[in-house]
N, C-alpha and C. Protein backbone atom coordinates (compact mmCIF):
# COMPACT_ATOMS: atom_id res chain seq x y z
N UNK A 1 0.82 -1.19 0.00
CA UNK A 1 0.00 0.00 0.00
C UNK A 1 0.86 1.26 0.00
N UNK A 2 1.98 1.15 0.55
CA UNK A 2 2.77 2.29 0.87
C UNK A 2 3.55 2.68 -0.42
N UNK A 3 3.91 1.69 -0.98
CA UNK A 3 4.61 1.77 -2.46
C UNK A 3 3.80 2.63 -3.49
N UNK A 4 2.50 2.17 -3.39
CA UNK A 4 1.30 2.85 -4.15
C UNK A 4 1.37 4.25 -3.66
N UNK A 5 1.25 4.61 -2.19
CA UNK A 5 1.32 5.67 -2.22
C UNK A 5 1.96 6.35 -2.63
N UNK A 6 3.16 6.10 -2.25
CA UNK A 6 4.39 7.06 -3.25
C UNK A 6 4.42 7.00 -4.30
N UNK A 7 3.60 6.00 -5.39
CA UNK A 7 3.95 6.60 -7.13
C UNK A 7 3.01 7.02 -7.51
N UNK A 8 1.50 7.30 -6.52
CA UNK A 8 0.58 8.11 -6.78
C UNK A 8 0.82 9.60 -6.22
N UNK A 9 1.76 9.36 -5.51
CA UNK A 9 2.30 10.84 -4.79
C UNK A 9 3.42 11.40 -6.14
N UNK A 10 3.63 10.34 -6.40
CA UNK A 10 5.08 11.06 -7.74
C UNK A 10 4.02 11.23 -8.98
N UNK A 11 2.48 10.64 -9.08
CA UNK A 11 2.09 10.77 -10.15
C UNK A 11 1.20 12.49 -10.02
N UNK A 12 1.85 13.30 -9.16
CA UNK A 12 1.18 14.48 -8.78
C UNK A 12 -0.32 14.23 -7.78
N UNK A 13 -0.85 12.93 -7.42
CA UNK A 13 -2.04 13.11 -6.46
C UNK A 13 -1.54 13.10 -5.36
N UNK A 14 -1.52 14.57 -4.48
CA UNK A 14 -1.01 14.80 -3.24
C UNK A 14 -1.82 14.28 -2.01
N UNK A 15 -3.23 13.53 -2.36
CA UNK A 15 -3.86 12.97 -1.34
C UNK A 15 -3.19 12.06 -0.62
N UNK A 16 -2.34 11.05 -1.47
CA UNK A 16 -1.54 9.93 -0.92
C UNK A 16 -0.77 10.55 0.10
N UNK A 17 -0.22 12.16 0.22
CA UNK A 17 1.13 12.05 0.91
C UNK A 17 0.63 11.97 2.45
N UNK A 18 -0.05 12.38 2.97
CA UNK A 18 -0.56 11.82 4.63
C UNK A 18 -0.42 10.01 4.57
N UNK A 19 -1.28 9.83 3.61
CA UNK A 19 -0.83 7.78 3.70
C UNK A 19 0.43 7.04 3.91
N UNK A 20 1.52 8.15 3.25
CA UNK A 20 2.68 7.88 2.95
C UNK A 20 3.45 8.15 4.08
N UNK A 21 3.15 8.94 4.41
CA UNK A 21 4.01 9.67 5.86
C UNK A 21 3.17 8.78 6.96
N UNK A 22 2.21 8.45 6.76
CA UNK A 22 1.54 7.67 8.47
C UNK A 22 2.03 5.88 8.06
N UNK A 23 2.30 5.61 6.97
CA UNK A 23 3.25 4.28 6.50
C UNK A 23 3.85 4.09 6.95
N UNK A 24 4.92 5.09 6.65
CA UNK A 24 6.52 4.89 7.18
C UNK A 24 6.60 5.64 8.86
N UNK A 25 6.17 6.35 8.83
CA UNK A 25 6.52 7.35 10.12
C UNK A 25 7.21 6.05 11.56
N UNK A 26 5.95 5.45 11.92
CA UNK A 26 6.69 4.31 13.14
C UNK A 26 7.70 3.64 13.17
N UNK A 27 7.78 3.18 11.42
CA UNK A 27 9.04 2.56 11.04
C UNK A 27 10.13 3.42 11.01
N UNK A 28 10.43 4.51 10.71
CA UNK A 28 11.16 5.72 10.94
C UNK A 28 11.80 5.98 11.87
N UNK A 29 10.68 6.08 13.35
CA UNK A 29 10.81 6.76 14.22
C UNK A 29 12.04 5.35 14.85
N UNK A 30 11.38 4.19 14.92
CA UNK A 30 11.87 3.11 15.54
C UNK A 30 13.61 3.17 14.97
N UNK A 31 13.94 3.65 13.70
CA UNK A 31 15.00 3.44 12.92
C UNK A 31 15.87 4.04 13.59
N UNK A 32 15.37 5.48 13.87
CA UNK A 32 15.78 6.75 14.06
C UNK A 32 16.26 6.43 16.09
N UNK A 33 15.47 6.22 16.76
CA UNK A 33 15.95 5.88 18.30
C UNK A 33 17.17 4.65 17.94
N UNK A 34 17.16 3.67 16.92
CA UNK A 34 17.84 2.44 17.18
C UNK A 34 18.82 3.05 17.24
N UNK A 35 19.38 4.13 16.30
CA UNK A 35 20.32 4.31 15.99
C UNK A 35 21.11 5.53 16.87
N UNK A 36 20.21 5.80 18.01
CA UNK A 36 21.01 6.65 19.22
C UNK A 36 19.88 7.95 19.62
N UNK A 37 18.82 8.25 18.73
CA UNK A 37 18.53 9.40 18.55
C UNK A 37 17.12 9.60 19.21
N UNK A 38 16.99 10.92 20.49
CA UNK A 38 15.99 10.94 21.14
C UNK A 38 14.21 10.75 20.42
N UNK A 39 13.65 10.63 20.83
CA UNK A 39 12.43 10.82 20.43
C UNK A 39 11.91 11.82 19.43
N UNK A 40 11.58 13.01 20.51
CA UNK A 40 11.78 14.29 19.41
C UNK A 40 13.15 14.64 18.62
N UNK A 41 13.76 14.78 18.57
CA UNK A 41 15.20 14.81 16.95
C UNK A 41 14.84 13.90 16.23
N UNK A 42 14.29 12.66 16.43
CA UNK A 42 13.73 11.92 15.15
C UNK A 42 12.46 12.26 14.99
N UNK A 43 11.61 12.45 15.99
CA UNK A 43 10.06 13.15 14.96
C UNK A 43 10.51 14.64 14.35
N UNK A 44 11.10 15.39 14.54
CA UNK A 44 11.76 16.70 13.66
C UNK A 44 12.49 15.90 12.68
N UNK A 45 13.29 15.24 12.85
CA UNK A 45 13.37 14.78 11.24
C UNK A 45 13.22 14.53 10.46
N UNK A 46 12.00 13.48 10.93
CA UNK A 46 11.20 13.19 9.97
C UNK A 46 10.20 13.94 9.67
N UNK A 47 9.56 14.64 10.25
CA UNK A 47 8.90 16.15 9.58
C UNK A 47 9.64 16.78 8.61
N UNK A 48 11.08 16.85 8.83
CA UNK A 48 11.73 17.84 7.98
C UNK A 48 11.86 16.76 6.43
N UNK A 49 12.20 15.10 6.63
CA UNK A 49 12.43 14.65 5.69
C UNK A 49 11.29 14.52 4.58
N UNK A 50 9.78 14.33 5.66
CA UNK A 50 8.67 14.49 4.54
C UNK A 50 8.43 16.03 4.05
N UNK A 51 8.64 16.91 4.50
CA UNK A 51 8.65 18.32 3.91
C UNK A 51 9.17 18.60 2.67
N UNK A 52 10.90 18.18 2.86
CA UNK A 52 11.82 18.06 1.57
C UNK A 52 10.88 17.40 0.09
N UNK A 53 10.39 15.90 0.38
CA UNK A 53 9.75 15.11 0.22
C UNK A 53 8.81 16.35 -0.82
N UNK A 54 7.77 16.57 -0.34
CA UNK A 54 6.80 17.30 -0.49
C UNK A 54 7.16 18.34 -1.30
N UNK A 55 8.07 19.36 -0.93
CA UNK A 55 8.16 20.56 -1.91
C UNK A 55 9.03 20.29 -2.78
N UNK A 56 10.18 19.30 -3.06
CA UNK A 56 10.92 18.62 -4.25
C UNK A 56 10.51 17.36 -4.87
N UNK A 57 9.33 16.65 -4.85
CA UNK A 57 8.88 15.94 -5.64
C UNK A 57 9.41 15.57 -7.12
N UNK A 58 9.61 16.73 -7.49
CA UNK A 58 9.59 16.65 -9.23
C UNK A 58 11.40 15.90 -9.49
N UNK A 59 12.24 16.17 -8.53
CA UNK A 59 13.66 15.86 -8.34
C UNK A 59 13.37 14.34 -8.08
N UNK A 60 12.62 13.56 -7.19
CA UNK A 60 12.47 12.73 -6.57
C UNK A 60 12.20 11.39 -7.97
N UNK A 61 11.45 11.66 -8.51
CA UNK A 61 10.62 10.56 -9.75
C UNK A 61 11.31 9.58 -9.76
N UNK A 62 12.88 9.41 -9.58
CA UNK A 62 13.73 8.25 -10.17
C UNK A 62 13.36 7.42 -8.82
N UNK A 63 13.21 7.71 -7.65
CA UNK A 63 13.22 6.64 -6.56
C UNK A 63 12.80 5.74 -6.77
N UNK A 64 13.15 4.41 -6.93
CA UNK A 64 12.03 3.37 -7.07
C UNK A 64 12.09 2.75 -5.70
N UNK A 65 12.97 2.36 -4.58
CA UNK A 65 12.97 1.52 -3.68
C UNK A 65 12.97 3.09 -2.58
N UNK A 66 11.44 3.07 -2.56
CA UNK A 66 11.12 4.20 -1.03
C UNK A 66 11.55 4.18 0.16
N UNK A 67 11.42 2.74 0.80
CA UNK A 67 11.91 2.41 2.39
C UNK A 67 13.47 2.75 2.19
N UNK A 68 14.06 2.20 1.11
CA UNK A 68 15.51 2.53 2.04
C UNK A 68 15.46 3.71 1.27
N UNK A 69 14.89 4.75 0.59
CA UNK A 69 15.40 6.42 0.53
C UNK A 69 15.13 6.62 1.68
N UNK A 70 14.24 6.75 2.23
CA UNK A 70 13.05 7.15 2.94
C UNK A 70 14.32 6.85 4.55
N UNK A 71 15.03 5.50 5.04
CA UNK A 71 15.76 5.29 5.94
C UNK A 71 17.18 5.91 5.28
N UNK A 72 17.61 5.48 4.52
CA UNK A 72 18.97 6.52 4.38
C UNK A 72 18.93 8.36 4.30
N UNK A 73 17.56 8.21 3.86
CA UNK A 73 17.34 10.46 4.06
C UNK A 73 17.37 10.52 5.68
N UNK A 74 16.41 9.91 6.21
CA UNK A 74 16.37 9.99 7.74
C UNK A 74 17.73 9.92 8.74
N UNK A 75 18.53 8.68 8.05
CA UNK A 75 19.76 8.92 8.79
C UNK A 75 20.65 9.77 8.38
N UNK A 76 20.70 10.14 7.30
CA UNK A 76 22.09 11.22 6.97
C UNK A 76 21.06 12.91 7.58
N UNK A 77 19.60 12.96 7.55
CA UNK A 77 19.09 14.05 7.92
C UNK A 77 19.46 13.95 10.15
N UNK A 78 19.45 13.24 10.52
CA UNK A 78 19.50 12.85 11.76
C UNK A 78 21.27 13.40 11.84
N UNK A 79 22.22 12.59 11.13
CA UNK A 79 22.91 12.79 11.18
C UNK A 79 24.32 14.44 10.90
N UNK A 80 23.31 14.76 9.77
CA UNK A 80 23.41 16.39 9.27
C UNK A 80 23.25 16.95 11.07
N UNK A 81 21.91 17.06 11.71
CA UNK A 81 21.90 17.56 12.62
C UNK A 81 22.91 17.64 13.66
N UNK A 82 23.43 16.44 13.91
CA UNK A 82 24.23 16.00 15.21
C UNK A 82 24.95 16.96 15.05
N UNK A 83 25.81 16.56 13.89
CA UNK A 83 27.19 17.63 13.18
C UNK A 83 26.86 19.05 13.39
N UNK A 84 25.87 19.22 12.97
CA UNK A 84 25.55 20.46 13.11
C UNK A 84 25.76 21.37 14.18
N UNK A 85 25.16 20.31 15.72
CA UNK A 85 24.78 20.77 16.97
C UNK A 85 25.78 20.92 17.54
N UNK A 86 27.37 19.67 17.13
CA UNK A 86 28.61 19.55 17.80
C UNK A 86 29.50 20.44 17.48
N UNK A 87 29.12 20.84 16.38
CA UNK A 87 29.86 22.02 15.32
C UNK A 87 29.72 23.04 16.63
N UNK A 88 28.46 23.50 16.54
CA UNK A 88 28.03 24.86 16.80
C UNK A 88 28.67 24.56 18.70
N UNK A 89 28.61 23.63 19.11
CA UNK A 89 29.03 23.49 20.48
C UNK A 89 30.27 23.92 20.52
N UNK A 90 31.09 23.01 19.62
CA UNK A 90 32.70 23.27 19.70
C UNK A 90 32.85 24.51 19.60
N UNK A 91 32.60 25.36 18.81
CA UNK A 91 32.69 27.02 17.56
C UNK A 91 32.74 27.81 19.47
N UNK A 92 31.27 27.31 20.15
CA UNK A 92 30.97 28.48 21.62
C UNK A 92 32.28 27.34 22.20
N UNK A 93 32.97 26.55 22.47
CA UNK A 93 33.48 26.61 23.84
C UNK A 93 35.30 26.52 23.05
N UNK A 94 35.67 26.69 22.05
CA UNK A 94 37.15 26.40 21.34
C UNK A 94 36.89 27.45 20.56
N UNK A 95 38.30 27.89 20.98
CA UNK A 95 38.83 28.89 19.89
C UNK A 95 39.26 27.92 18.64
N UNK A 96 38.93 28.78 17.20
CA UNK A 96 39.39 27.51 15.73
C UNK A 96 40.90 27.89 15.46
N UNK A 97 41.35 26.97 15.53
CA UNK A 97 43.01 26.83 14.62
C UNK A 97 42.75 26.76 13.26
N UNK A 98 43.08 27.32 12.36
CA UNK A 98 43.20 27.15 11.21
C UNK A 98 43.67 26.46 10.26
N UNK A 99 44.37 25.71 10.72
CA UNK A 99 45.40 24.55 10.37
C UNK A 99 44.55 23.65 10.41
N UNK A 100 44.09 23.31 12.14
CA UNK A 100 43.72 22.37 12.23
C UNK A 100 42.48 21.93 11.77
N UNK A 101 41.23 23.25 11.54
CA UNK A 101 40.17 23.73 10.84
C UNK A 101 40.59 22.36 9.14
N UNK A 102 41.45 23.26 8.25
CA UNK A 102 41.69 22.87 7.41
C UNK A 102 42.17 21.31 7.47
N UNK A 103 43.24 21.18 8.11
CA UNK A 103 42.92 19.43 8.42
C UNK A 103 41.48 18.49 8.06
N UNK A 104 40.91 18.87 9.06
CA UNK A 104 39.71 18.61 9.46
C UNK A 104 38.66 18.71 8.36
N UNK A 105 38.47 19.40 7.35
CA UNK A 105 38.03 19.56 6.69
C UNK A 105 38.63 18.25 5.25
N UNK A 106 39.77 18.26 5.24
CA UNK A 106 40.73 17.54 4.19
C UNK A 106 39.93 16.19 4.52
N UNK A 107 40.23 15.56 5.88
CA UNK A 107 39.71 14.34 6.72
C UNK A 107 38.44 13.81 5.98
N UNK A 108 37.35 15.32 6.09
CA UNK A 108 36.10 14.75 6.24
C UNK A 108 35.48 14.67 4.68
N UNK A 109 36.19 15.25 3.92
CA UNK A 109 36.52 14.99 2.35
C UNK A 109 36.62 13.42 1.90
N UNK A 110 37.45 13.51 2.74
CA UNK A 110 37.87 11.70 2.01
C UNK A 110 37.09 10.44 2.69
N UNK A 111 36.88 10.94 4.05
CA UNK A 111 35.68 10.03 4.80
C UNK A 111 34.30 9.99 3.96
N UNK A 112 33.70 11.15 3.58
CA UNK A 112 32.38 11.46 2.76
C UNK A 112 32.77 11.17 1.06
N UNK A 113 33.86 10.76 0.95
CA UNK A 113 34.10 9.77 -0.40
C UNK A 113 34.16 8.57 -0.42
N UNK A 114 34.64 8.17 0.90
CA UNK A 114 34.76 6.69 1.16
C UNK A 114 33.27 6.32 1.52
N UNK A 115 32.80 7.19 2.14
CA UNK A 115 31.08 6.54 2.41
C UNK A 115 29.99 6.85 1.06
N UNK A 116 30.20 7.67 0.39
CA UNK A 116 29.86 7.50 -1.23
C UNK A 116 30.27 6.19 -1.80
N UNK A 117 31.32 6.10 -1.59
CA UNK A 117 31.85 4.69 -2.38
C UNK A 117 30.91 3.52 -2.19
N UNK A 118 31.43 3.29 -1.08
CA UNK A 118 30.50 2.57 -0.47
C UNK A 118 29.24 2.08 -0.08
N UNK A 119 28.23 2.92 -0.16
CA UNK A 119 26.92 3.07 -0.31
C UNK A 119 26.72 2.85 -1.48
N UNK A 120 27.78 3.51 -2.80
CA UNK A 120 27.40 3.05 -4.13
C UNK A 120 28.03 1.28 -4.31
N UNK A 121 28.89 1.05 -3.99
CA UNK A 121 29.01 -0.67 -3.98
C UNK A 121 27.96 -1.27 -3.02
N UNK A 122 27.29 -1.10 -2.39
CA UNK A 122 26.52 -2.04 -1.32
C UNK A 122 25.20 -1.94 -2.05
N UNK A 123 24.69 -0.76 -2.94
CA UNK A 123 23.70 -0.86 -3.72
C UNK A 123 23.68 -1.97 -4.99
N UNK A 124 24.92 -1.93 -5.59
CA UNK A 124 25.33 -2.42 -6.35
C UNK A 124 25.02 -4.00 -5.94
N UNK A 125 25.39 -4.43 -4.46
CA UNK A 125 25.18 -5.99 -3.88
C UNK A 125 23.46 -5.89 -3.70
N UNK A 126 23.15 -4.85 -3.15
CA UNK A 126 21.71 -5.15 -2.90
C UNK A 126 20.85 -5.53 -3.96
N UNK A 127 20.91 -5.07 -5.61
CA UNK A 127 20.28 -5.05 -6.80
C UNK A 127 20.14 -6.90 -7.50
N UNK A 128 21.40 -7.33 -6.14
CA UNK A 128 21.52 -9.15 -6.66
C UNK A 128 20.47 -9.68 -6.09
N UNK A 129 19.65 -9.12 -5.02
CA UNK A 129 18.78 -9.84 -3.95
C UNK A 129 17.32 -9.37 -4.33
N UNK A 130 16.69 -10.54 -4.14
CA UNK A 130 15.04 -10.15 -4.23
C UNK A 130 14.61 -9.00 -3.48
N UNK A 131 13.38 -8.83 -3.57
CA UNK A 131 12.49 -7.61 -2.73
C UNK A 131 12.60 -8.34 -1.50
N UNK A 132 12.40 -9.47 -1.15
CA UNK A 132 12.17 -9.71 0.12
C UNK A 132 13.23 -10.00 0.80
N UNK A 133 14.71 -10.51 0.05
CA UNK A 133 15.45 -10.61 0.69
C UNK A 133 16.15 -9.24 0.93
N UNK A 134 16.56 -8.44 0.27
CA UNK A 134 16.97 -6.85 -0.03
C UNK A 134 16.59 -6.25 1.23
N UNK A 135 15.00 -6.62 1.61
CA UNK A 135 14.13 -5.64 2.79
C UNK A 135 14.84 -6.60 3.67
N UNK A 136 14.93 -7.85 3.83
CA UNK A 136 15.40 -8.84 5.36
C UNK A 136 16.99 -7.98 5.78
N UNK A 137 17.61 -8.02 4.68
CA UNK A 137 19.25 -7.45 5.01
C UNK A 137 18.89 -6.06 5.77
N UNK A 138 18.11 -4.88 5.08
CA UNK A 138 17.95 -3.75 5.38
C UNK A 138 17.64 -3.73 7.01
N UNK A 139 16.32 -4.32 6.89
CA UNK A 139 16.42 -4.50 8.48
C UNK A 139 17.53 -4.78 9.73
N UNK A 140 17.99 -6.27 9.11
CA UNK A 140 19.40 -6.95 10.20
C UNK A 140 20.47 -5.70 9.69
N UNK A 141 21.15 -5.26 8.70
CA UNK A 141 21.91 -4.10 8.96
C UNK A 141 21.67 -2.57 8.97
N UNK A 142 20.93 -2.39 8.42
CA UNK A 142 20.43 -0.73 8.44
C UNK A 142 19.51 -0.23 9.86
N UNK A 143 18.78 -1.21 10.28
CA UNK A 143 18.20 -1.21 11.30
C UNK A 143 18.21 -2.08 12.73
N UNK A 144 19.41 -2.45 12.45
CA UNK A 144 19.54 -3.50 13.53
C UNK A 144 18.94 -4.34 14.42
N UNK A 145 17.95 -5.23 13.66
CA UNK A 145 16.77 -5.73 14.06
C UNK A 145 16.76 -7.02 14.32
N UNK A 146 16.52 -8.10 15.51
CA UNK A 146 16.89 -9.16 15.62
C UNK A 146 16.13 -9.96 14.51
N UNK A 147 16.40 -11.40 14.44
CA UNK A 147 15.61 -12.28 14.03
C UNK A 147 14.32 -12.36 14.31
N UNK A 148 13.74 -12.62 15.40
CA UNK A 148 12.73 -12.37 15.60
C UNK A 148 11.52 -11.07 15.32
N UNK A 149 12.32 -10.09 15.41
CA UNK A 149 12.02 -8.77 14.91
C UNK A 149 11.28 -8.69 13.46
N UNK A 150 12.55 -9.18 12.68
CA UNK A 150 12.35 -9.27 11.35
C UNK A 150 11.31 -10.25 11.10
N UNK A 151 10.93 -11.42 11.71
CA UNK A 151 10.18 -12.35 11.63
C UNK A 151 8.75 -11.89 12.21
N UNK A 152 8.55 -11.01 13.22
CA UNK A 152 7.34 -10.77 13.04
C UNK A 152 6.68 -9.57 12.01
N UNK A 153 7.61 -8.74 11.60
CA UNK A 153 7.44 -7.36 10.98
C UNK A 153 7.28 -8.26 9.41
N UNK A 154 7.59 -9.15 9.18
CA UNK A 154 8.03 -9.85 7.65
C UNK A 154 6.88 -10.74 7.89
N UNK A 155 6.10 -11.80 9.04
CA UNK A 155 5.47 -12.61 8.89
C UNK A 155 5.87 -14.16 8.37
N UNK A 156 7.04 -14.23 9.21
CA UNK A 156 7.94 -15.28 9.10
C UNK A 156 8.44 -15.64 10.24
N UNK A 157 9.17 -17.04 10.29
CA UNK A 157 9.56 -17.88 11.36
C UNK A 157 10.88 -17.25 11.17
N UNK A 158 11.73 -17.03 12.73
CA UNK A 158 12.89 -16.58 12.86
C UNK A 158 13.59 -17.70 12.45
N UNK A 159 13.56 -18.97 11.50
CA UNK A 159 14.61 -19.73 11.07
C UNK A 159 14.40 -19.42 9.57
N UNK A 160 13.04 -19.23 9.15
CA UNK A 160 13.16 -18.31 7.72
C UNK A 160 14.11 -17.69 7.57
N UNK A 161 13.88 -16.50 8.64
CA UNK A 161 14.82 -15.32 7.83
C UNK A 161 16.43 -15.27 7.98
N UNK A 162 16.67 -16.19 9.24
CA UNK A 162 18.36 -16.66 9.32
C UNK A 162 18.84 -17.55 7.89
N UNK A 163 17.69 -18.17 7.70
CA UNK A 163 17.96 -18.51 5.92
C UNK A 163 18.16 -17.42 5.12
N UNK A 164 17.40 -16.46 5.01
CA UNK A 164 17.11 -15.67 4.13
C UNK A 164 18.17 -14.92 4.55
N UNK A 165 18.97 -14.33 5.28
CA UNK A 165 20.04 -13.51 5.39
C UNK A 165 21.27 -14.37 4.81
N UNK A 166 21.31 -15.69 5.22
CA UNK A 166 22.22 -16.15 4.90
C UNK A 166 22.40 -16.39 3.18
N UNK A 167 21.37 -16.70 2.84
CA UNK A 167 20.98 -17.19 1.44
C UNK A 167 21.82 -15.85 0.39
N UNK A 168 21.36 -14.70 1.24
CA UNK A 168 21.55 -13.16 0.85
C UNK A 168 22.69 -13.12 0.80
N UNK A 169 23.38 -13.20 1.67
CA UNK A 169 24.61 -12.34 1.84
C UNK A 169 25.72 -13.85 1.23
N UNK A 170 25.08 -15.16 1.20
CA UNK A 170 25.90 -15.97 0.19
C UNK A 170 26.10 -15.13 -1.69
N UNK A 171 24.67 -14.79 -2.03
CA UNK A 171 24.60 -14.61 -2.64
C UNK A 171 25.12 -13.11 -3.17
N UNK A 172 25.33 -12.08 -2.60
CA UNK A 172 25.83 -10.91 -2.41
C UNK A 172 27.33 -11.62 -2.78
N UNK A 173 28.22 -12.67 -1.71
CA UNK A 173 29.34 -12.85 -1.75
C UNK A 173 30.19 -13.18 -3.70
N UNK A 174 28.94 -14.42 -3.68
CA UNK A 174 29.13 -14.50 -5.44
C UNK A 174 29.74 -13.56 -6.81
N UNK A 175 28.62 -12.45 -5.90
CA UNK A 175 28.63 -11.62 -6.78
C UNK A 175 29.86 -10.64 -6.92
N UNK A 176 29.95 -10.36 -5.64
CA UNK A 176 31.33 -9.34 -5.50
C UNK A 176 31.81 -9.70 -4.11
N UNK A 177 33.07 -11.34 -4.22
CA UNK A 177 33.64 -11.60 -3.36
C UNK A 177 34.62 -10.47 -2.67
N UNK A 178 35.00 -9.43 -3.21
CA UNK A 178 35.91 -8.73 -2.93
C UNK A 178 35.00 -7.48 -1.72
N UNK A 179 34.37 -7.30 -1.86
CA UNK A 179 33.50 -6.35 -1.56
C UNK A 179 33.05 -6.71 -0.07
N UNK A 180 32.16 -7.98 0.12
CA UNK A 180 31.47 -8.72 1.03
C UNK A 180 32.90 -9.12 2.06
N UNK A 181 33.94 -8.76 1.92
CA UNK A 181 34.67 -9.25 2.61
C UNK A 181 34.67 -7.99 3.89
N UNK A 182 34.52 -6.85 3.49
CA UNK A 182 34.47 -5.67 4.15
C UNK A 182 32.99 -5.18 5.05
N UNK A 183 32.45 -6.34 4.54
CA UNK A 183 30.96 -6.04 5.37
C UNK A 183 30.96 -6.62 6.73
């Protein structure tokens, strides 16, 4: 249902976008605490991520796999913030070196290339795996979700989906042994 919503939301009927946002939102929010982040900073995020959502639509059309835009906007938007907040902390209690400013900057250049990279090879492994297995991985790594977790949210026996991860990430290996070694 949620899929529908969003390509009736990309097909310009803006009725869907409340459907779309009350879809994902719990799943969101749950993503958003797993991963360290209070209550409210993840409901502001995700306000802010369906907003974006909403007034850039027309940019958006190519998305085809929503849940993980929808969890990777949330975490790099979650994450934008932190930076943001630690930034602005450091700036009030440290005087900036300039050197070290520039360092720092060089650092986070090549870190935010290496995590481009990367995100673009792990897509690249994900495109080998079915819909259902693709969503099982997302969960156990993007969301850190036990077996059981995944097994009731999926409607499966927690020895299913220890298959199904395994089956996955055999199959991921196939594909790009070099790669899967780093996961």
């Amino acid at each position: 249902m949620s899929k529908e919503a969003w390509l009736n939301h990309m097909n310009d009927d803006r009725s869907y976008f409340s459907e779309l946002y009350f879809a994902y939102f719990n799943e969101l929010l749950a993503y958003g605490r797993r991963i360290g982040f209070d209550e409210d900073t993840c409901k502001d995020a995700i306000q802010d991520l369906f907003y974006k959502i909403y007034i850039s639509e027309n940019k958006l059309k190519h998305i085809q796999h929503i849940e993980f835009y929808l969890i990777q906007s949330l975490k790099n938007t979650l994450f934008d913030r932190y930076n943001r907040e630690r930034r602005m902390q450091q700036f009030n209690l440290l005087e900036i070196d300039p050197k070290e400013e520039e360092e720092n900057c060089i650092d986070q250049m090549i870190l935010e290339e290496n995590r481009k990279e990367q995100e673009k090879e792990i897509r690249q492994l994900l495109t080998k795996l079915s819909p259902k297995q693709r969503k099982i991985i997302q969960y156990r790594y993007l969301m850190n979700l036990s077996d059981t977790e995944i097994a009731a949210l999926m409607r499966m026996t927690p020895d299913a989906v220890k298959k199904n991860i395994y089956r996955a990430l055999r199959k991921m290996k196939e594909a790009f042994p070099a790669i899967i070694l780093l996961l």
